[in-house]
C-alpha atoms as a PDB file:
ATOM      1  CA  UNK A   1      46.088  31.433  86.264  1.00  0.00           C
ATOM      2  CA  UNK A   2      48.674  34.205  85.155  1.00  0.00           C
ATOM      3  CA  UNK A   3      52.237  33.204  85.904  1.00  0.00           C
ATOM      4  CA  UNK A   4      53.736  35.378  88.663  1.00  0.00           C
ATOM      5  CA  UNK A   5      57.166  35.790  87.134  1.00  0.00           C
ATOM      6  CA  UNK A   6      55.656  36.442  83.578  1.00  0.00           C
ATOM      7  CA  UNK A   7      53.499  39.673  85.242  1.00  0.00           C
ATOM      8  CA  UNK A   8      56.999  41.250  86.725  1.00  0.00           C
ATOM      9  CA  UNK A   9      57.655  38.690  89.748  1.00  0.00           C
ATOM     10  CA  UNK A  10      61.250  38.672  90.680  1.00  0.00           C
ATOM     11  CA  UNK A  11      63.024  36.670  93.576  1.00  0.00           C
ATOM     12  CA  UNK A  12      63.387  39.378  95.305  1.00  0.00           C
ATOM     13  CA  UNK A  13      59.306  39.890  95.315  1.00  0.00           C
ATOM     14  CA  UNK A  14      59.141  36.127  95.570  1.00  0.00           C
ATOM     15  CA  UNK A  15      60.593  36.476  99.103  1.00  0.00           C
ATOM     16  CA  UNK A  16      58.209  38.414 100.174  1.00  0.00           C
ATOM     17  CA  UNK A  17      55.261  36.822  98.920  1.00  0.00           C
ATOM     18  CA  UNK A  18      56.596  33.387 100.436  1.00  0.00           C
ATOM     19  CA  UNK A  19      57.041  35.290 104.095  1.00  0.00           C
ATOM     20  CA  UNK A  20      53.528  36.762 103.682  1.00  0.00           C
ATOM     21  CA  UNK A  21      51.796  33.489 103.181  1.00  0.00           C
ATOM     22  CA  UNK A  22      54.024  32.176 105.835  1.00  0.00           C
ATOM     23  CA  UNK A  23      52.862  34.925 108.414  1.00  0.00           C
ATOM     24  CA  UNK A  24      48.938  34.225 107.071  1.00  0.00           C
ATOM     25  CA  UNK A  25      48.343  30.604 106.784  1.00  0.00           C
ATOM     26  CA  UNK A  26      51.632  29.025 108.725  1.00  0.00           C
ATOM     27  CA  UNK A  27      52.753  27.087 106.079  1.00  0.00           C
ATOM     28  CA  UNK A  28      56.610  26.955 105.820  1.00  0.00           C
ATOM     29  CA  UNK A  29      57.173  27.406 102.367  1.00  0.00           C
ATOM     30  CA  UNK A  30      60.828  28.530 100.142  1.00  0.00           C
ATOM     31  CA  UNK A  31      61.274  30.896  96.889  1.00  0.00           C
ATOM     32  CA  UNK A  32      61.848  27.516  94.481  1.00  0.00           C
ATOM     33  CA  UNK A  33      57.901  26.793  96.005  1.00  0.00           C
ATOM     34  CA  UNK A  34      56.952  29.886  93.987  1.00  0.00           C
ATOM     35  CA  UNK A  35      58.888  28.776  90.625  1.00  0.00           C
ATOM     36  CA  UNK A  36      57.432  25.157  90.983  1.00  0.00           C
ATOM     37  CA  UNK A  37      53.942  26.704  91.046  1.00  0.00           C
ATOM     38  CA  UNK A  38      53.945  29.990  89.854  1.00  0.00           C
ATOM     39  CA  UNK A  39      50.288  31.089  89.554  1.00  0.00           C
ATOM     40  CA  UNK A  40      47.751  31.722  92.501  1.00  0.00           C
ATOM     41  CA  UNK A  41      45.535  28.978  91.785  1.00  0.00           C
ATOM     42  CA  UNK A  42      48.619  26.152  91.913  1.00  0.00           C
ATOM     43  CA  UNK A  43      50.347  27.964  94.714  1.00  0.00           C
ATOM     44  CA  UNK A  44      46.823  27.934  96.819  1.00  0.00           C
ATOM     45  CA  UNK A  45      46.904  23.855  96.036  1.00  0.00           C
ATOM     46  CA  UNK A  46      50.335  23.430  97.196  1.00  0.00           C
ATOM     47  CA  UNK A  47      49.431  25.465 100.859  1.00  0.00           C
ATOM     48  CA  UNK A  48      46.335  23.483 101.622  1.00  0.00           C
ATOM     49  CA  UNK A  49      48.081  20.186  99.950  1.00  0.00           C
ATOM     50  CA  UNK A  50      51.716  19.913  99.796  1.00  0.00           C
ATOM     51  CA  UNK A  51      52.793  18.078  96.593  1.00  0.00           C
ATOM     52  CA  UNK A  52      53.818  14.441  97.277  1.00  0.00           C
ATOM     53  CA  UNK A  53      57.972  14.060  96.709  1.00  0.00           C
ATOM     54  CA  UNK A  54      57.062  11.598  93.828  1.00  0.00           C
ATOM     55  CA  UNK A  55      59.334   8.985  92.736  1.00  0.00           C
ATOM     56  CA  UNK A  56      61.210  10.497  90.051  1.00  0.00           C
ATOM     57  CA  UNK A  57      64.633  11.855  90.922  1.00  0.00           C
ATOM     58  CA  UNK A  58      64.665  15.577  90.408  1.00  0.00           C
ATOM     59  CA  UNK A  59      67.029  17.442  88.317  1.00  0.00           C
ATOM     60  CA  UNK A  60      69.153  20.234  89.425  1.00  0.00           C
ATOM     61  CA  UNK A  61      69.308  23.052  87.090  1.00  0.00           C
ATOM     62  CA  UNK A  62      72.361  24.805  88.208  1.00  0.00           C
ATOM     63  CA  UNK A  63      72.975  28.726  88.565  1.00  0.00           C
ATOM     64  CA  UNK A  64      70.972  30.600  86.324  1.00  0.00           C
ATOM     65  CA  UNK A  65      67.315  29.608  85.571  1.00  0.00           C
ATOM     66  CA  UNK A  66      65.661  28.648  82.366  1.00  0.00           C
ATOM     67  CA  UNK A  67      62.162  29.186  83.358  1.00  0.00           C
ATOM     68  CA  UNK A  68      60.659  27.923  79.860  1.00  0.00           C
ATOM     69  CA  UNK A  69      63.320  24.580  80.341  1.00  0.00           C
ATOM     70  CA  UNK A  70      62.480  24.435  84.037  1.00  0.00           C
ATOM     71  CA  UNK A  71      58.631  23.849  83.050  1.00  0.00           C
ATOM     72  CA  UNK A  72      59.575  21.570  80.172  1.00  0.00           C
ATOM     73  CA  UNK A  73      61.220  19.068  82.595  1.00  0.00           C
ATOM     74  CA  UNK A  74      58.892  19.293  85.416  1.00  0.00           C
ATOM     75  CA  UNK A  75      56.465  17.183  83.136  1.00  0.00           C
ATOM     76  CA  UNK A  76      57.720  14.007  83.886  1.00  0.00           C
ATOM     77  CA  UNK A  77      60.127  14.545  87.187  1.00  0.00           C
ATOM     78  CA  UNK A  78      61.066  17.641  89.799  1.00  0.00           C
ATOM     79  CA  UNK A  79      63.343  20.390  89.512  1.00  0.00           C
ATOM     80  CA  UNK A  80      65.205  21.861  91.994  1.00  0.00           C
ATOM     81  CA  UNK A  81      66.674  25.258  91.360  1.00  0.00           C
ATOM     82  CA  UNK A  82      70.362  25.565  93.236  1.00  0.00           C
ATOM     83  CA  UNK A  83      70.866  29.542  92.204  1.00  0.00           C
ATOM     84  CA  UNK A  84      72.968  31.690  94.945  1.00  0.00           C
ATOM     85  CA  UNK A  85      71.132  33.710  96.885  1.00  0.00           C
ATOM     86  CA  UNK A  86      67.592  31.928  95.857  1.00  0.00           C
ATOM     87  CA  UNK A  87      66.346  30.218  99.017  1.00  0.00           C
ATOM     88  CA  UNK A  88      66.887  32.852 101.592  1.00  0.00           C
ATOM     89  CA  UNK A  89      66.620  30.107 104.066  1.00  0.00           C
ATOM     90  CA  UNK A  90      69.893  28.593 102.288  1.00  0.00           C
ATOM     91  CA  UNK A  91      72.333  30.457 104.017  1.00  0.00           C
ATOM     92  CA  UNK A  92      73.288  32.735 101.290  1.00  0.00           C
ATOM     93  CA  UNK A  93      74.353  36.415 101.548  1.00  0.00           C
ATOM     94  CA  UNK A  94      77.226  38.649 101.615  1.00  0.00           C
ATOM     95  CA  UNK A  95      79.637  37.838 100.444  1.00  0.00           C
ATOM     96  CA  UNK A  96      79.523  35.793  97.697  1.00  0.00           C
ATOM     97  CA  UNK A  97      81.879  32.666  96.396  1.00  0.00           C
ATOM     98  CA  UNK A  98      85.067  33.755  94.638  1.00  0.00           C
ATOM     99  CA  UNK A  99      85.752  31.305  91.979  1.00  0.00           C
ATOM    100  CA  UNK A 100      84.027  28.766  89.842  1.00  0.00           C
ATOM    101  CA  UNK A 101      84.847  25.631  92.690  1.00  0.00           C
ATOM    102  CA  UNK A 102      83.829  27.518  95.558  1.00  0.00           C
ATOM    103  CA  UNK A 103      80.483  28.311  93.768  1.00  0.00           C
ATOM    104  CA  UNK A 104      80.034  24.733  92.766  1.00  0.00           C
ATOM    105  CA  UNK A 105      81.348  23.348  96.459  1.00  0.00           C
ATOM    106  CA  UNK A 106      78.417  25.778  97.635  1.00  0.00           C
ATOM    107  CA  UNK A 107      76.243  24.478  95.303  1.00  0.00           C
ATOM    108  CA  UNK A 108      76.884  20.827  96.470  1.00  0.00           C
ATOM    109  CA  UNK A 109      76.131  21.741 100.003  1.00  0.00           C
ATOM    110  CA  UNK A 110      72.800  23.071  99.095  1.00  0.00           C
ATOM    111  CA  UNK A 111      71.783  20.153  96.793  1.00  0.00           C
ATOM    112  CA  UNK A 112      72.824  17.613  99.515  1.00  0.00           C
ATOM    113  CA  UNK A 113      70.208  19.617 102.090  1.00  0.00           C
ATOM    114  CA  UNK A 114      67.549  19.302  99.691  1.00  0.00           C
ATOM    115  CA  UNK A 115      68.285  15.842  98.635  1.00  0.00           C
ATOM    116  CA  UNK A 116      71.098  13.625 100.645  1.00  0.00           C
ATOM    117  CA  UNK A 117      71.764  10.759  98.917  1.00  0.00           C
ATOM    118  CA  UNK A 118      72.624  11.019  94.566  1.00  0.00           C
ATOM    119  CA  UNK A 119      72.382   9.837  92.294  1.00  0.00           C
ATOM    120  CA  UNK A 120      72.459  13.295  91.166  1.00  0.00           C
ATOM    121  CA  UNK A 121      71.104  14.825  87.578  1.00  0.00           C
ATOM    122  CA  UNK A 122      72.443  18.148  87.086  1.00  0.00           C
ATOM    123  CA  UNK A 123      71.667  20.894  84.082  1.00  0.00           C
ATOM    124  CA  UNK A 124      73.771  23.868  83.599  1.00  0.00           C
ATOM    125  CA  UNK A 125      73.029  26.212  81.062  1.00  0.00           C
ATOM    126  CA  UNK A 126      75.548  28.841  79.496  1.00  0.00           C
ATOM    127  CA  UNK A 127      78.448  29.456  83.022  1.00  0.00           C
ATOM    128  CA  UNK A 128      75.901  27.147  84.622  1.00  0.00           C
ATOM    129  CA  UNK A 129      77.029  24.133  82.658  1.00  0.00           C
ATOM    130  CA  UNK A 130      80.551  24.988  83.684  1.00  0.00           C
ATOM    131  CA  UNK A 131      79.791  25.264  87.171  1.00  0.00           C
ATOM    132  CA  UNK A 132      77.706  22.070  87.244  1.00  0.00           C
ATOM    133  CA  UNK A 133      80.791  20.382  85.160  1.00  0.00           C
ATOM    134  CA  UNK A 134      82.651  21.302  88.821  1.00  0.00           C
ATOM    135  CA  UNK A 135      79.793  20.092  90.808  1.00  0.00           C
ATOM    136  CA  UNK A 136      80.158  16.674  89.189  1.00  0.00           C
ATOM    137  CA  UNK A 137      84.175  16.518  89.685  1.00  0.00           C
ATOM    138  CA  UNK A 138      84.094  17.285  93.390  1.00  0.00           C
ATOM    139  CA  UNK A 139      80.726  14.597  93.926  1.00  0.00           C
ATOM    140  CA  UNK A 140      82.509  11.831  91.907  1.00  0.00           C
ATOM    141  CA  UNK A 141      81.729  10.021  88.742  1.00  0.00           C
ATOM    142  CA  UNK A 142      79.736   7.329  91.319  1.00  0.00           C
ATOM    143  CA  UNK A 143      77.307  10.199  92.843  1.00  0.00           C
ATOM    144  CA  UNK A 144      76.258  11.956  89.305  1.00  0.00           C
ATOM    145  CA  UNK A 145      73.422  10.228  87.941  1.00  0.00           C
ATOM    146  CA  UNK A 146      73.833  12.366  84.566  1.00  0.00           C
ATOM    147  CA  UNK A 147      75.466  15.847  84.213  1.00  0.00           C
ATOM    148  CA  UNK A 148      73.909  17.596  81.005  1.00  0.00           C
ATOM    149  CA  UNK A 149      76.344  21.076  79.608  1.00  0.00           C
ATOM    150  CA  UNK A 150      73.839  23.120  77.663  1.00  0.00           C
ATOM    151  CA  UNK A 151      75.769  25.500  75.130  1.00  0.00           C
ATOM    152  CA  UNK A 152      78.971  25.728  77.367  1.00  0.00           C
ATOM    153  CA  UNK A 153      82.254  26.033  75.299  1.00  0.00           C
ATOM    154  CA  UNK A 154      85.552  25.213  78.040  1.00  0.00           C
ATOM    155  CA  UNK A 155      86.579  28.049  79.964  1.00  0.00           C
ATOM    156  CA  UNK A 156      89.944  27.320  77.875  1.00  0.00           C
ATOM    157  CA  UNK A 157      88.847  28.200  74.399  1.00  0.00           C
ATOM    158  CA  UNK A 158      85.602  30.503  74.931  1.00  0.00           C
ATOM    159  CA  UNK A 159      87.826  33.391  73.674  1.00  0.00           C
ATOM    160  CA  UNK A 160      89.488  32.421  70.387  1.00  0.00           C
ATOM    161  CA  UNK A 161      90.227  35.395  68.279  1.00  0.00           C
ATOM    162  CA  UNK A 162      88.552  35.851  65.022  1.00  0.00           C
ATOM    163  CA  UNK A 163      90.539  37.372  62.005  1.00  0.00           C
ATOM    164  CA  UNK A 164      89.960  41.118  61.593  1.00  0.00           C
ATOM    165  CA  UNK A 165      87.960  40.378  58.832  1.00  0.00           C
ATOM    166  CA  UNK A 166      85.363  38.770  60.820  1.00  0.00           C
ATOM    167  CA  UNK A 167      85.595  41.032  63.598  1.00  0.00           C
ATOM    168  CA  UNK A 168      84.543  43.908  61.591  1.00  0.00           C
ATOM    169  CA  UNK A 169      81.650  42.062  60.169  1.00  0.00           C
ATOM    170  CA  UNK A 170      80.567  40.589  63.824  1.00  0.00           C
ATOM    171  CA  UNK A 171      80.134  44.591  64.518  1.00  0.00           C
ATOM    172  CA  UNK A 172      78.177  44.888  61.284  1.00  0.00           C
ATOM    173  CA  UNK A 173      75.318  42.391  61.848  1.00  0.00           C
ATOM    174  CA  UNK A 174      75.534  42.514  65.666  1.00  0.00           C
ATOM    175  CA  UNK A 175      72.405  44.722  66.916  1.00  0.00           C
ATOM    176  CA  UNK A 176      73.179  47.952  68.710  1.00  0.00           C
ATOM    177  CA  UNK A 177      71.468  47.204  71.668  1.00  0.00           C
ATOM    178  CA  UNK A 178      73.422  43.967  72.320  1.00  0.00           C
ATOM    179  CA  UNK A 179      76.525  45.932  71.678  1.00  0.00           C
ATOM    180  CA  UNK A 180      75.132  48.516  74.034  1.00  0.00           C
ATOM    181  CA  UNK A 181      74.361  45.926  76.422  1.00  0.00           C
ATOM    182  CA  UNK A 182      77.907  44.603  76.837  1.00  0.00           C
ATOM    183  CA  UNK A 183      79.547  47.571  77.285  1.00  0.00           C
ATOM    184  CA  UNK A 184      77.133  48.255  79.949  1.00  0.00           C
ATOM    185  CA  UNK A 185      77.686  45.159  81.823  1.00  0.00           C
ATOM    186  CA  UNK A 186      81.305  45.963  81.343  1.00  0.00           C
ATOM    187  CA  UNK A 187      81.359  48.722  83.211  1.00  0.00           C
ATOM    188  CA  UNK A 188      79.210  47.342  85.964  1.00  0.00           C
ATOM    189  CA  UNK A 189      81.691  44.876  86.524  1.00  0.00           C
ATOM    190  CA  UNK A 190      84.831  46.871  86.592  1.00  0.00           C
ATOM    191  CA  UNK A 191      82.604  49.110  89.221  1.00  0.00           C
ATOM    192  CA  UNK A 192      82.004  45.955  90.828  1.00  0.00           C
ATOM    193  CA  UNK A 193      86.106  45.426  91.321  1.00  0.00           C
ATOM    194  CA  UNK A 194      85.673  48.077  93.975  1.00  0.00           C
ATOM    195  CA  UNK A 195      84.492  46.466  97.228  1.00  0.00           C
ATOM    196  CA  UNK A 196      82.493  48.963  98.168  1.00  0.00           C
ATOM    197  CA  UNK A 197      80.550  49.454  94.853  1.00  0.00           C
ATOM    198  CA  UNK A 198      80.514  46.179  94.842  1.00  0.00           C
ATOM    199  CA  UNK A 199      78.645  45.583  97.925  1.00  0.00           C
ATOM    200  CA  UNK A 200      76.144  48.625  96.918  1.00  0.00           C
ATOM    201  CA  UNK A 201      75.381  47.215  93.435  1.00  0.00           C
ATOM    202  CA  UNK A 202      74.936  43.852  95.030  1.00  0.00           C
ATOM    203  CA  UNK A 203      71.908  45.587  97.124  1.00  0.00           C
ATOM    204  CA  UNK A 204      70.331  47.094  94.654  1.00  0.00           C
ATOM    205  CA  UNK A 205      70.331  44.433  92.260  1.00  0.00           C
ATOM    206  CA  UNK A 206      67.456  41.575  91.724  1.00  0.00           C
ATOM    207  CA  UNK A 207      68.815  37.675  91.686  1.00  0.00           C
ATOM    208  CA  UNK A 208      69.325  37.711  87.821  1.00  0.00           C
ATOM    209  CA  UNK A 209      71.613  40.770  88.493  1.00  0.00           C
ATOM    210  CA  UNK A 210      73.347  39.535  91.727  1.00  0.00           C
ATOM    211  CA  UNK A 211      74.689  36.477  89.707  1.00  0.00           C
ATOM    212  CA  UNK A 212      76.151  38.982  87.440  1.00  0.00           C
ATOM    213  CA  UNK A 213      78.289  40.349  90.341  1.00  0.00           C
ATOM    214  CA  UNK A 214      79.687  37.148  91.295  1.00  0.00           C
ATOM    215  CA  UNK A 215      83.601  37.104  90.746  1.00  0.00           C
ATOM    216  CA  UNK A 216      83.255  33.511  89.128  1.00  0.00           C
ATOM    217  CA  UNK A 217      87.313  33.343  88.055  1.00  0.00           C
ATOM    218  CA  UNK A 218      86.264  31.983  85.318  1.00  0.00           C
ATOM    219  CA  UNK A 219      89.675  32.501  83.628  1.00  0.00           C
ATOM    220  CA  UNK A 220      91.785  31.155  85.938  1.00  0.00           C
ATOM    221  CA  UNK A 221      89.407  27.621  86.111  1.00  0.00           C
ATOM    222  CA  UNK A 222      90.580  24.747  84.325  1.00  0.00           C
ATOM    223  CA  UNK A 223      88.127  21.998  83.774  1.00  0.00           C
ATOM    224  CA  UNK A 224      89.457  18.551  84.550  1.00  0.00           C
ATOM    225  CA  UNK A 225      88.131  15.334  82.552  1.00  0.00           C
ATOM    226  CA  UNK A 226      84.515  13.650  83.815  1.00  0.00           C
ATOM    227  CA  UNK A 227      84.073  10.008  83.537  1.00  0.00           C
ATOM    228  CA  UNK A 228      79.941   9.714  84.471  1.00  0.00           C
ATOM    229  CA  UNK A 229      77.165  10.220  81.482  1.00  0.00           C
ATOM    230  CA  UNK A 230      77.771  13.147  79.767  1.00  0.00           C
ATOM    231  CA  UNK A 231      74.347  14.831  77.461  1.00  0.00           C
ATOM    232  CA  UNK A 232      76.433  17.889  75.547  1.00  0.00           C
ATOM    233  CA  UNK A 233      73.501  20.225  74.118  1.00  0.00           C
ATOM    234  CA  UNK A 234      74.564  22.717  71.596  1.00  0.00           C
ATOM    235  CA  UNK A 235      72.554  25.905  70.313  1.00  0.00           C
ATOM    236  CA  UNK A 236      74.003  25.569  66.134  1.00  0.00           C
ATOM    237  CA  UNK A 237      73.605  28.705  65.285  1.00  0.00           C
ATOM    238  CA  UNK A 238      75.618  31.694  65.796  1.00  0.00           C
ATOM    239  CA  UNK A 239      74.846  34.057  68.075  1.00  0.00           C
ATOM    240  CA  UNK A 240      76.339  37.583  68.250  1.00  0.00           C
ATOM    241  CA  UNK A 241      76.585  38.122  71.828  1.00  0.00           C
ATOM    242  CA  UNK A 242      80.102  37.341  71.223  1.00  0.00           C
ATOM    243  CA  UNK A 243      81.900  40.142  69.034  1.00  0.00           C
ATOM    244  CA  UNK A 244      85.046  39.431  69.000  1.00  0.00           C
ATOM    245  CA  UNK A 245      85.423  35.508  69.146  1.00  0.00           C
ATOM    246  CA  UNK A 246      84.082  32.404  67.855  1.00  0.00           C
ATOM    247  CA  UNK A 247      84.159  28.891  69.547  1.00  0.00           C
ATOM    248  CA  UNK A 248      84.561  26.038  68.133  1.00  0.00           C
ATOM    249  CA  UNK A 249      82.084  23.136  68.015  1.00  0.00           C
ATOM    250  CA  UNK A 250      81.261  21.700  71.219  1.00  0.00           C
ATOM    251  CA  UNK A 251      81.783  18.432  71.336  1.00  0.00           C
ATOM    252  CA  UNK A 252      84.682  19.483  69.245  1.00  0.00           C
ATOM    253  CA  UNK A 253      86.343  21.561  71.899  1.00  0.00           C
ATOM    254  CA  UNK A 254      85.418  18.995  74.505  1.00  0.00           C
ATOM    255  CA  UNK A 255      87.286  16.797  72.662  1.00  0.00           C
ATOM    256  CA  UNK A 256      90.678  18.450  71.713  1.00  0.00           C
ATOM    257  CA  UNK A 257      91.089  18.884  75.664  1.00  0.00           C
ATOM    258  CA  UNK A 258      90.340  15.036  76.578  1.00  0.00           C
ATOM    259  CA  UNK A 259      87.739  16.379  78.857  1.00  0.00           C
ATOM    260  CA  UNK A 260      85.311  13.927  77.969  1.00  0.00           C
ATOM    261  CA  UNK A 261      86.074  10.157  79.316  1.00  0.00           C
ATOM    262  CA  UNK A 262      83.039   8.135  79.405  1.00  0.00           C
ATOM    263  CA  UNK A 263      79.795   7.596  77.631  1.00  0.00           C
ATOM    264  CA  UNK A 264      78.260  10.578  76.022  1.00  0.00           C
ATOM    265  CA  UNK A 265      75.756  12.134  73.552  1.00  0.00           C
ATOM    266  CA  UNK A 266      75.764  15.543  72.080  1.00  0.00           C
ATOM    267  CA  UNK A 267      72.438  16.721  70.585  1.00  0.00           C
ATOM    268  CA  UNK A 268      72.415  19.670  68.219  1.00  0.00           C
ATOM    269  CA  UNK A 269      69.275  22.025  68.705  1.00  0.00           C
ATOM    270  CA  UNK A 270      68.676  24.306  65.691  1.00  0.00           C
ATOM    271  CA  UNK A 271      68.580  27.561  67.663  1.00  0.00           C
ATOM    272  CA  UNK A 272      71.550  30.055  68.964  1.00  0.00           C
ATOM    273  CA  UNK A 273      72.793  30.902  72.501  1.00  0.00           C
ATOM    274  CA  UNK A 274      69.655  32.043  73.947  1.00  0.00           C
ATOM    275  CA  UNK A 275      66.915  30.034  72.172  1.00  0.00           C
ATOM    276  CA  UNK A 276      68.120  26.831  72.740  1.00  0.00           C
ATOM    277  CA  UNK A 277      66.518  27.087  76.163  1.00  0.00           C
ATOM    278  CA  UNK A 278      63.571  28.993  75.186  1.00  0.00           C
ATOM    279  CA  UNK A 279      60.206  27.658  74.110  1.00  0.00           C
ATOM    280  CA  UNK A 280      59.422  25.912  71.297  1.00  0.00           C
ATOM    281  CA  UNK A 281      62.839  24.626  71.824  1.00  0.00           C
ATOM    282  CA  UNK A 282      63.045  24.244  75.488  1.00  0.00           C
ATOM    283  CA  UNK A 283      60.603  20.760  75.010  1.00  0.00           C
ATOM    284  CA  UNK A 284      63.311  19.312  72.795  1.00  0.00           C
ATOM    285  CA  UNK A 285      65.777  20.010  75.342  1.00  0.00           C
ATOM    286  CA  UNK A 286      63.767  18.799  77.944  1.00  0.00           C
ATOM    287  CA  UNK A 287      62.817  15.194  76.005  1.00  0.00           C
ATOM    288  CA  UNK A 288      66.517  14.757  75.552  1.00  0.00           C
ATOM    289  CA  UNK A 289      67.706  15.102  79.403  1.00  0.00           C
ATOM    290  CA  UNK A 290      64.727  12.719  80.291  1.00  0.00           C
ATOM    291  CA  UNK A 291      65.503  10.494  77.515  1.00  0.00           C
ATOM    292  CA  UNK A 292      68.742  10.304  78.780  1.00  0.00           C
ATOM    293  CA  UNK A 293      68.221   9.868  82.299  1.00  0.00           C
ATOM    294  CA  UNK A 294      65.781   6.745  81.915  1.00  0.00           C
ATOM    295  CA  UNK A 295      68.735   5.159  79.635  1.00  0.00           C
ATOM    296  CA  UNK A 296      71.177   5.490  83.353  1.00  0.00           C
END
C-alpha cells in the first residue's frame, strides 16, 4: 500500500517497472499507468482488470506534475499527465522542443492520441500554465472545455524589478539553500547552452530534471488573448524563490495585457508558489477545477 513515487520511484524507474510487468504478465501498460495507481496492490488490480474509461472527461495536467493535485482530482474524473519525455511510447526523445509553442503543439499531438475528440480541460501549474495557455490558443476557444493557469504570472511581466530596498531585504529573509539552489540551476543551464553538455546532462538527468533542460524561450513568447473559460488560481503569499522581482497580482497582470476575453474566475488559495499545489491545499484546488468544469 506504500506509494511507489513516495519510496524514491522516478520515471525513469517507472519505465522499467512498466517493461518488466509487460515482459511477465503481457499486459501493455504506459508510465502515466504507474502515477494513476501508484502502489502494488492498485497496480496488481489494474493488470488483472483494466480500469473502465468512465464517463467523466479527464483533465490534462500539463508539463510538470503535481502529484498531491493529480490525486486530488482523480476523485471525481481522470487525469492524464502530458509531460515530455513521460510515456516512452509517446515518441519523445532527443531532441527536445525549442520554444514555448512547439512544446505546447507537441503537447496537443499527444493529448489528441490519448483522447481525439475535446472538449478539452487542461491544468498548468507554474511554466505549465503558460504552456497550457498555448495549448488552448492553437486548439481554439471551441475545443477547450476549461483551461485552468495555476500561479502563472505572463511571460511579459514575471520579471519586474523591485527597488533596491527590497532587493536587499528579499536576500535577507530568502533561505540559503534556495539561494544556493538557483545559482545552481543557473549554471546548469548556461552548461546546458553547449550542445554537447547539453545532450550529456539530458542523459543523466531523471524527468523532473530533463524538463529543466528544455530551452522553453520563454522570453521571447508572447501570450495572445483566450476567449474559452478561464479558472486563474493564485498562491497569495509571497514566495522567495524570486529574489530579485515581484509580480503583480494575477488576475491583475492578466488584465493590464487584455489577455483575458471571456468568462472567468480567479480563486485565491492562502498558500505561496509551491503550496498552493501541495496537500492540504491541493483538495481546494482540486474542488475548484471540478466545480468549474460541471458549471461548462
Amino acid at each position: 500500500d506504500e506509494d511507489f513515487f513516495e519510496l524514491g520511484g522516478t520515471s525513469l524507474k517507472a519505465a522499467l517497472v512498466v517493461a518488466q510487468i509487460e515482459r511477465r504478465f503481457g499486459v501493455r501498460l504506459v508510465v502515466t499507468d504507474l502515477y494513476d495507481a501508484a502502489t502494488a496492490r492498485a497496480l496488481a488490480a489494474r493488470v488483472g482488470c483494466p480500469e473502465p474509461s468512465g464517463t467523466q472527461d479527464p483533465v490534462f495536467l500539463v508539463h510538470y506534475y503535481p502529484a498531491a493535485l493529480a490525486g486530488e482530482i482523480r476523485r471525481t474524473r481522470p487525469v492524464v499527465v502530458l509531460s515530455y519525455g513521460l510515456d516512452g511510447d509517446s515518441g519523445d526523445g532527443w531532441p527536445p522542443p525549442v520554444g514555448i509553442d512547439a512544446l505546447a503543439a507537441h503537447y496537443v499531438a499527444q493529448m489528441r492520441r490519448a483522447c481525439p475528440t475535446g472538449p478539452y480541460h487542461l491544468v498548468g501549474y507554474s511554466l505549465g500554465g503558460i504552456i497550457a495557455w498555448e495549448m488552448a490558443r492553437q486548439l481554439g476557444d471551441e475545443e477547450v472545455g476549461l483551461l485552468c493557469v495555476i500561479d502563472a504570472h505572463p511571460a511579459e511581466v514575471r520579471r519586474r524589478p523591485l527597488d533596491k530596498r527590497s532587493i536587499v531585504r528579499r536576500f535577507a529573509v530568502t533561505p540559503p539553500r534556495i539561494l544556493i539552489l538557483r545559482i545552481r540551476n543557473r549554471a546548469i543551464l548556461a552548461a546546458s547552452k553547449v550542445s554537447w553538455a547539453h545532450r550529456k546532462l539530458w542523459a543523466r538527468r531523471d524527468h523532473g530534471g530533463r524538463l529543466d533542460l528544455i530551452d522553453h524561450r520563454l522570453a521571447d513568447y508572447r501570450m495572445r488573448p483566450f476567449g474559452g473559460r478561464l479558472l486563474l488560481i493564485e498562491g497569495s503569499r509571497p514566495a522567495y524563490h524570486n529574489v530579485l522581482y515581484q509580480p503583480p497580482p494575477l488576475a491583475e497582470a492578466y488584465a493590464d495585457l487584455g489577455l483575458i476575453t471571456g468568462p472567468h474566475r480567479l480563486v485565491e488559495i492562502q498558500a505561496d508558489h509551491f503550496a498552493v499545489i501541495e496537500s492540504p491545499l491541493a483538495r481546494q484546488v482540486a474542488d475548484a477545477i471540478d466545480s468549474e468544469i460541471a458549471a461548462t
